[in-house]
C-alpha atoms as a PDB file:
ATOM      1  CA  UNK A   1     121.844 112.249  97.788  1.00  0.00           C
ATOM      2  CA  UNK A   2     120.407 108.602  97.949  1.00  0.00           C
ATOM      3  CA  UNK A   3     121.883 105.924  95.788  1.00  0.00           C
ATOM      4  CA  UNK A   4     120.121 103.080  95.429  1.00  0.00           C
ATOM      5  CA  UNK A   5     121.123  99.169  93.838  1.00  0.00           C
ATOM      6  CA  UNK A   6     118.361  96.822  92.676  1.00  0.00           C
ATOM      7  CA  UNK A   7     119.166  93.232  91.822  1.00  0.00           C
ATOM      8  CA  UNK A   8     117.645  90.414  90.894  1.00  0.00           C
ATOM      9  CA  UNK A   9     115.749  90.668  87.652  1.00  0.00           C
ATOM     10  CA  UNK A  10     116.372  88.361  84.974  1.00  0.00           C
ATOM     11  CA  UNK A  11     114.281  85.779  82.853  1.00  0.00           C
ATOM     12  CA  UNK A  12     111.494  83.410  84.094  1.00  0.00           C
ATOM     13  CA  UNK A  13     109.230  81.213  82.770  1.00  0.00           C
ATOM     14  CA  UNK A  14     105.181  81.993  83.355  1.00  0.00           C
ATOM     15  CA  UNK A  15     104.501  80.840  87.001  1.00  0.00           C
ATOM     16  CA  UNK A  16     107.753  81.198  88.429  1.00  0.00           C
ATOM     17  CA  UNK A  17     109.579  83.565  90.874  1.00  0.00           C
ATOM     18  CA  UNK A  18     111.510  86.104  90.434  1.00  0.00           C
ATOM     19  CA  UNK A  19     112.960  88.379  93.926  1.00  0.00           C
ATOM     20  CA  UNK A  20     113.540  91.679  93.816  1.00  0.00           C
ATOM     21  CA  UNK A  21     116.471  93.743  96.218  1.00  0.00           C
ATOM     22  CA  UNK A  22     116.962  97.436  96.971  1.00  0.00           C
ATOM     23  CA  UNK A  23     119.316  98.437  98.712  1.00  0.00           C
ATOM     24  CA  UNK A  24     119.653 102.488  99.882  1.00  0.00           C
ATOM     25  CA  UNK A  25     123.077 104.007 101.022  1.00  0.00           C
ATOM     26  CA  UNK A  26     123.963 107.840 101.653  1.00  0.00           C
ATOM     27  CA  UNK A  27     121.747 109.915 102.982  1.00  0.00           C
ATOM     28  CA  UNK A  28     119.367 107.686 103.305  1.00  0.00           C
ATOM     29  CA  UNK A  29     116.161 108.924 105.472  1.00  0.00           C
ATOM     30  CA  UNK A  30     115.038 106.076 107.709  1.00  0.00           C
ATOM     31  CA  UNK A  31     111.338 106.903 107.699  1.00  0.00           C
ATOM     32  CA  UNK A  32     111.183 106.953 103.433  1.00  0.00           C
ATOM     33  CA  UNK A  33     108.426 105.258 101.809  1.00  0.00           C
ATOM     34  CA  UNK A  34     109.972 103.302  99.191  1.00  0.00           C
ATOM     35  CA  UNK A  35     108.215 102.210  96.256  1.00  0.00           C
ATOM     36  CA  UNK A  36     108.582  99.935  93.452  1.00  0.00           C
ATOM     37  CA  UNK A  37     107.894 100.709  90.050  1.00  0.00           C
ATOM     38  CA  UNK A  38     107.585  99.706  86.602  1.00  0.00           C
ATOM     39  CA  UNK A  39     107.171 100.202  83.212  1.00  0.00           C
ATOM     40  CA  UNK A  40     105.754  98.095  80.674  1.00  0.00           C
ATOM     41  CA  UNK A  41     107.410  97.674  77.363  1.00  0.00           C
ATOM     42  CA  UNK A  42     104.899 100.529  75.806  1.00  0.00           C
ATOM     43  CA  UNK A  43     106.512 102.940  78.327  1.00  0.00           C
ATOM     44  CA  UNK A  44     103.209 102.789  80.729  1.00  0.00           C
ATOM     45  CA  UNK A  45     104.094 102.755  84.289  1.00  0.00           C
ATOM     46  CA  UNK A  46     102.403 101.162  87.257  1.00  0.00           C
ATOM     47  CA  UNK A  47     103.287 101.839  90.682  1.00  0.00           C
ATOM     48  CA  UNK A  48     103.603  98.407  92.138  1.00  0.00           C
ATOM     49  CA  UNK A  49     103.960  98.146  95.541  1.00  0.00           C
ATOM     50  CA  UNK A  50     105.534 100.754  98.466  1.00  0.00           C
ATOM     51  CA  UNK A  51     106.234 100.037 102.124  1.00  0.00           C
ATOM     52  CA  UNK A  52     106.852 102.345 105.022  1.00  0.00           C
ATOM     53  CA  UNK A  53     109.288 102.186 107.930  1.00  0.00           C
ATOM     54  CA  UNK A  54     106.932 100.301 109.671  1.00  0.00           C
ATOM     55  CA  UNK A  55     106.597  97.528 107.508  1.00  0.00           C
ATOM     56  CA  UNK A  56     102.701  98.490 106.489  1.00  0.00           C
ATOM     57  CA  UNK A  57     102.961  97.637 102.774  1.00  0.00           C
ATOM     58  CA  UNK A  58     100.172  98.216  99.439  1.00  0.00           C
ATOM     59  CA  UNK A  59     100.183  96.915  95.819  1.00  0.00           C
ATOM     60  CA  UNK A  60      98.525  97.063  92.681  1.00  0.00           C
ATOM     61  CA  UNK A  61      95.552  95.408  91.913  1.00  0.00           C
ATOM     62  CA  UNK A  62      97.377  93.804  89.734  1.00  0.00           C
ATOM     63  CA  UNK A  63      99.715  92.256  91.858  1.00  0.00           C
ATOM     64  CA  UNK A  64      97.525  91.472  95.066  1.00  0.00           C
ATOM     65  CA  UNK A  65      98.285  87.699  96.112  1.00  0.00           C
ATOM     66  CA  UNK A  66     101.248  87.409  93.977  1.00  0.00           C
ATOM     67  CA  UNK A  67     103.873  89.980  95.508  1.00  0.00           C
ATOM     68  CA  UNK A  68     105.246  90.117  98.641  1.00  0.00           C
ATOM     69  CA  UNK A  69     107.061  93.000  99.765  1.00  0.00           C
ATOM     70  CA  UNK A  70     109.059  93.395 102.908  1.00  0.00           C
ATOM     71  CA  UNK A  71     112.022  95.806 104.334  1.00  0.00           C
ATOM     72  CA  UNK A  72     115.108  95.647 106.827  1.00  0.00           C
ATOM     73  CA  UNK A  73     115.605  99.110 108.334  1.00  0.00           C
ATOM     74  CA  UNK A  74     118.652  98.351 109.503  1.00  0.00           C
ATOM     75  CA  UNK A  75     119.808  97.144 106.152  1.00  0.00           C
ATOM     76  CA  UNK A  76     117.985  99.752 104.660  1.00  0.00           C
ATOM     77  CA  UNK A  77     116.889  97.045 102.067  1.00  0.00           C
ATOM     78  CA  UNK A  78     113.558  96.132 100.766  1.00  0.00           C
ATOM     79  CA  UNK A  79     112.745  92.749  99.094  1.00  0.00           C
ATOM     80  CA  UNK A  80     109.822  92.118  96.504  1.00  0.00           C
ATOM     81  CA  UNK A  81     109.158  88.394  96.561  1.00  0.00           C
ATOM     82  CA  UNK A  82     107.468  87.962  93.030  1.00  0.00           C
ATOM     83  CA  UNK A  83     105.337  84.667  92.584  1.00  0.00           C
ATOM     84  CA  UNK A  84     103.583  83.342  89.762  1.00  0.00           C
ATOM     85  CA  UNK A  85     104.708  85.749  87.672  1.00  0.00           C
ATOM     86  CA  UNK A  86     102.373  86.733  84.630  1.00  0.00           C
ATOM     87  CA  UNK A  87     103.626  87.680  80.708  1.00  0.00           C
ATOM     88  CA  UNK A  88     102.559  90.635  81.754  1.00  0.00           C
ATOM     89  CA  UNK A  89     104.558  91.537  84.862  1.00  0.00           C
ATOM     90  CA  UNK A  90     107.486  92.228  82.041  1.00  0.00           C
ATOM     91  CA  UNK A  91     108.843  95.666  82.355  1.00  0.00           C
ATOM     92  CA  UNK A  92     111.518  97.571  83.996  1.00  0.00           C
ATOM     93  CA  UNK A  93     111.304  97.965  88.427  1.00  0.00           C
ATOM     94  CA  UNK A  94     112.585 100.643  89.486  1.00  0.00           C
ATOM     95  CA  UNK A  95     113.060 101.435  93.323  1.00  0.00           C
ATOM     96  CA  UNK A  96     111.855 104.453  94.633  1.00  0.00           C
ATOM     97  CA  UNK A  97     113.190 106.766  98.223  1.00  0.00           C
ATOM     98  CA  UNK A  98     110.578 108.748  99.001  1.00  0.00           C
ATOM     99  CA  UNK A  99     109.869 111.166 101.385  1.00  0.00           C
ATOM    100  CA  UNK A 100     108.050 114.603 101.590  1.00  0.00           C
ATOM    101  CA  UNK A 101     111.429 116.632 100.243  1.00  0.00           C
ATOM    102  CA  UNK A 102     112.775 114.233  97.714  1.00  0.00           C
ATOM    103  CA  UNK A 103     112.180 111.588  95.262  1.00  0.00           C
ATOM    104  CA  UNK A 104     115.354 109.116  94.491  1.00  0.00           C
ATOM    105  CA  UNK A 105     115.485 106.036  92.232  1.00  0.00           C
ATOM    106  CA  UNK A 106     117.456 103.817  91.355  1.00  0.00           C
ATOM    107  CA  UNK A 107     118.454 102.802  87.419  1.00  0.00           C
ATOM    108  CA  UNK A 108     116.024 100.018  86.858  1.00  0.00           C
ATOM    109  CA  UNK A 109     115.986  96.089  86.334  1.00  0.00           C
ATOM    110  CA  UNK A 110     114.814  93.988  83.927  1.00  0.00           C
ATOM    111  CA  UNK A 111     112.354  91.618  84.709  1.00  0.00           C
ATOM    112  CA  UNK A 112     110.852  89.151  81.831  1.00  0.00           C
ATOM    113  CA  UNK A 113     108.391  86.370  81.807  1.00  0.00           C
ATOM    114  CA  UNK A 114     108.131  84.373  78.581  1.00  0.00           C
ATOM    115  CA  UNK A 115     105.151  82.047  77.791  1.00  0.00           C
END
């Protein structure tokens, strides 16, 4: 099993910054993809961005130019730097430990931009 903590959601303003933190703890599998999620207040989800061990990262269209997304193997942490956040980047993120035998994630945080 693979338990994962998120932090950092919260409430921003359009055009601020908001930074996401995963952390992964038990048997956690070095070379996992992890991914961050979300979905949207009408239940649609959007994968947002992933990273591998290597640090190689993609995003949504969406997102391109805004996100940042990096990862501490030795941590086993990941960190999405969100920047000029939009009304609608508000959903839930969810983290994601992925490999080719299992799929773990962690219980979601709240992340809403007002107008």
């Amino acid at each position: 099993q693979v338990q994962l903590v998120e932090s950092g959601g919260g409430l921003v303003q359009t055009g601020g910054s908001l930074r996401l933190s995963c952390t992964a703890s038990g048997d956690v599998d070095s070379g996992a993809i992890i991914r961050y999620w979300r979905q949207f207040p009408d239940k649609q989800r959007e994968m947002v961005a992933r990273i591998t061990k290597e640090g190689l990262t993609s995003f949504a269209e969406s997102v391109k130019g805004r996100f940042t997304f990096s990862r501490d193997n030795a941590k086993m942490t990941v960190t999405l730097e969100m920047n000029d956040l939009k009304v609608e980047d508000t959903g839930i993120y969810y983290c994601n430990h992925l490999t080719t035998g299992s799929s773990y994630w962690g219980p979601g945080t709240q992340v809403t931009v007002s107008s």
